[in-house]
C-alpha atoms as a PDB file:
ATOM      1  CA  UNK A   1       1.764 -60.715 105.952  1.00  0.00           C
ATOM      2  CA  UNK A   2      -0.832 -63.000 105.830  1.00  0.00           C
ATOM      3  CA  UNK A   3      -3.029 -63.963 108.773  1.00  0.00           C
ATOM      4  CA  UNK A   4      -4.040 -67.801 107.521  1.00  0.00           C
ATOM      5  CA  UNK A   5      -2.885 -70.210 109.185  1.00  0.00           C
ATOM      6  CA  UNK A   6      -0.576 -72.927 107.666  1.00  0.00           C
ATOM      7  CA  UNK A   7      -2.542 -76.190 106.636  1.00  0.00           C
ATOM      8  CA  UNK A   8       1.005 -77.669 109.360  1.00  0.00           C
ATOM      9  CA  UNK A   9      -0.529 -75.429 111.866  1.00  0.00           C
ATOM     10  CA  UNK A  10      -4.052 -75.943 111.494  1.00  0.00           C
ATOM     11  CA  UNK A  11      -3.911 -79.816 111.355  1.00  0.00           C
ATOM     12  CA  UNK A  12      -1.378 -79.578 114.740  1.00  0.00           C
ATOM     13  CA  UNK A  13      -3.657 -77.743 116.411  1.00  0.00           C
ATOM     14  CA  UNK A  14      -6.885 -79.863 115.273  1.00  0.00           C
ATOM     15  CA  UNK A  15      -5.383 -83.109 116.589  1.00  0.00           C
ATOM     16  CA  UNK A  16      -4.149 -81.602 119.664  1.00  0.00           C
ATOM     17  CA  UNK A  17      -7.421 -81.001 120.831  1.00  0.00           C
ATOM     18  CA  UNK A  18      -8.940 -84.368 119.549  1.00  0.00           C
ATOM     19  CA  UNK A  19      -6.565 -86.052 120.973  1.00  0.00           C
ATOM     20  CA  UNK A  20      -6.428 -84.627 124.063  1.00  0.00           C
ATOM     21  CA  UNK A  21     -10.759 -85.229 124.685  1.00  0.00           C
ATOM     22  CA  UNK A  22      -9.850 -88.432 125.708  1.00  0.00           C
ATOM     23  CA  UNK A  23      -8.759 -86.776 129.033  1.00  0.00           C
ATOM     24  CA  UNK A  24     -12.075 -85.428 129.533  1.00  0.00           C
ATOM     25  CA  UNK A  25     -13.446 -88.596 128.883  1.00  0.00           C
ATOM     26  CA  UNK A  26     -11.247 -90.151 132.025  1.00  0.00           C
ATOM     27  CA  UNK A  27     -12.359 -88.019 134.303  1.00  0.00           C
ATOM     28  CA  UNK A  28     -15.627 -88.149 133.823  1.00  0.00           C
ATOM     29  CA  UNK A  29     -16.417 -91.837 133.809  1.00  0.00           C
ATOM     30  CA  UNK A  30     -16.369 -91.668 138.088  1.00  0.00           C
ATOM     31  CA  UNK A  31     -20.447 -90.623 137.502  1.00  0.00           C
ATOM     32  CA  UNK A  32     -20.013 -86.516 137.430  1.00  0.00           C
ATOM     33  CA  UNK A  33     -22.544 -85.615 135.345  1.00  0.00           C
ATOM     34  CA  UNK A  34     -25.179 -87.788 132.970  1.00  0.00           C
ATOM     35  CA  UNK A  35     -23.486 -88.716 129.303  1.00  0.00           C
ATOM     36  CA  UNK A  36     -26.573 -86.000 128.337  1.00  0.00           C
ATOM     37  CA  UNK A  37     -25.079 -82.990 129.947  1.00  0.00           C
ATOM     38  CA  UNK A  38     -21.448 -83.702 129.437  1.00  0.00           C
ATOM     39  CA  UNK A  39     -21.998 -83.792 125.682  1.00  0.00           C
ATOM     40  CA  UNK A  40     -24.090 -80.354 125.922  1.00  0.00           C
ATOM     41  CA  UNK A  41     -21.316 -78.738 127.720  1.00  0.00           C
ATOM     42  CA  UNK A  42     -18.844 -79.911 125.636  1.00  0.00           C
ATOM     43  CA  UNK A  43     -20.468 -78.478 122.488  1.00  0.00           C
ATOM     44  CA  UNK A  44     -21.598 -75.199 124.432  1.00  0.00           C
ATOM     45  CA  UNK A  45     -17.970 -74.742 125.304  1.00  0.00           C
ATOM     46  CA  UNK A  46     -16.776 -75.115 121.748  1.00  0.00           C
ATOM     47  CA  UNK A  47     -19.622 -73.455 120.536  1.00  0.00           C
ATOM     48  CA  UNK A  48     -18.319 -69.913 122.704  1.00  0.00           C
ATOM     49  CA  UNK A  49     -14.860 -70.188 121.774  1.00  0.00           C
ATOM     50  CA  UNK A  50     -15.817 -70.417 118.249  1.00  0.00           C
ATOM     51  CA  UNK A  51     -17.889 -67.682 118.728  1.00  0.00           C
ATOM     52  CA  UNK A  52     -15.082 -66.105 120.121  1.00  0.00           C
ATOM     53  CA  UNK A  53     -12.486 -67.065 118.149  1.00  0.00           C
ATOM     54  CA  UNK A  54     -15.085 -65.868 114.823  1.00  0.00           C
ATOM     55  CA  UNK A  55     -15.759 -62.091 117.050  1.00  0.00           C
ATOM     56  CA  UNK A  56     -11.766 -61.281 117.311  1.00  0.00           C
ATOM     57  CA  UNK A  57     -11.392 -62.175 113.671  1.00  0.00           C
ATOM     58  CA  UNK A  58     -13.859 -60.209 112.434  1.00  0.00           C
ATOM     59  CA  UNK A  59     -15.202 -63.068 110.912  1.00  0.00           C
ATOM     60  CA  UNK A  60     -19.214 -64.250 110.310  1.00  0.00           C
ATOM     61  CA  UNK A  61     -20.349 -67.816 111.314  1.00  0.00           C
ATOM     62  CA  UNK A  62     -22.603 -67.618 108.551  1.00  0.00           C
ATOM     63  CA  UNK A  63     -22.523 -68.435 104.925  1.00  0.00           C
ATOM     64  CA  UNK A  64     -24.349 -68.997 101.928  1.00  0.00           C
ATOM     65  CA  UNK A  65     -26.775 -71.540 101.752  1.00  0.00           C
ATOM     66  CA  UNK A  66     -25.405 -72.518  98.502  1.00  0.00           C
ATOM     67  CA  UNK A  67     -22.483 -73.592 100.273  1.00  0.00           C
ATOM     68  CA  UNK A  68     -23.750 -75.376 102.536  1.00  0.00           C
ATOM     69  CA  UNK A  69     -25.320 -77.537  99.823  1.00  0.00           C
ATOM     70  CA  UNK A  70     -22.217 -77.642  98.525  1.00  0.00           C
ATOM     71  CA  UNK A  71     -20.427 -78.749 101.654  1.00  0.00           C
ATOM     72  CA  UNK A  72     -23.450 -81.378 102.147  1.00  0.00           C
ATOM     73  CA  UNK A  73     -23.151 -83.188  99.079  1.00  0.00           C
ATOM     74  CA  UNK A  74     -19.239 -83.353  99.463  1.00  0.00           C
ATOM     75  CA  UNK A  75     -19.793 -85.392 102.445  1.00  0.00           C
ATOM     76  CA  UNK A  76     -22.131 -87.422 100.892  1.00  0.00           C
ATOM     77  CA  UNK A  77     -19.951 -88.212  97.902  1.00  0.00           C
ATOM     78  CA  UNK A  78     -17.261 -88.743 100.053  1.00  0.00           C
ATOM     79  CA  UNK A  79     -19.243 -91.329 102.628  1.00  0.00           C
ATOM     80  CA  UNK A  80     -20.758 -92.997  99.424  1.00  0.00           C
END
């Protein structure tokens, strides 16, 4: 069996969590913490679940810096 994910299943679970930011964005508007440090915990956080999430895969966060000119001139082509 494999252990991908379905493109279904990876697209639910993307917008669930986009979609549900919004909440974190309500409650922090009453002044908690400077816009600064709630955007550098927010991508800490995600950072160490990735990290996480990468470790009980067995998977590497790195990759080839060919690909990642390849990834950087998809975007551009697709922004242009």
């Amino acid at each position: 069996m494999s252990s991908a994910m379905s493109p279904l299943a990876l697209f639910t679970i993307a917008s669930a969590i986009w979609g549900s930011t919004w909440l974190a964005i309500k409650f922090q508007l009453g002044g908690v913490v400077p816009l600064e440090a709630s955007v550098a915990y927010r991508f800490a956080l995600a950072g160490v679940i990735l990290a996480a999430w990468c470790a009980r895969q067995r998977q590497s966060l790195r990759f080839a810096p060919r690909t990642l000119r390849q990834e950087v001139v998809q975007v551009q082509n697709q922004s242009a």
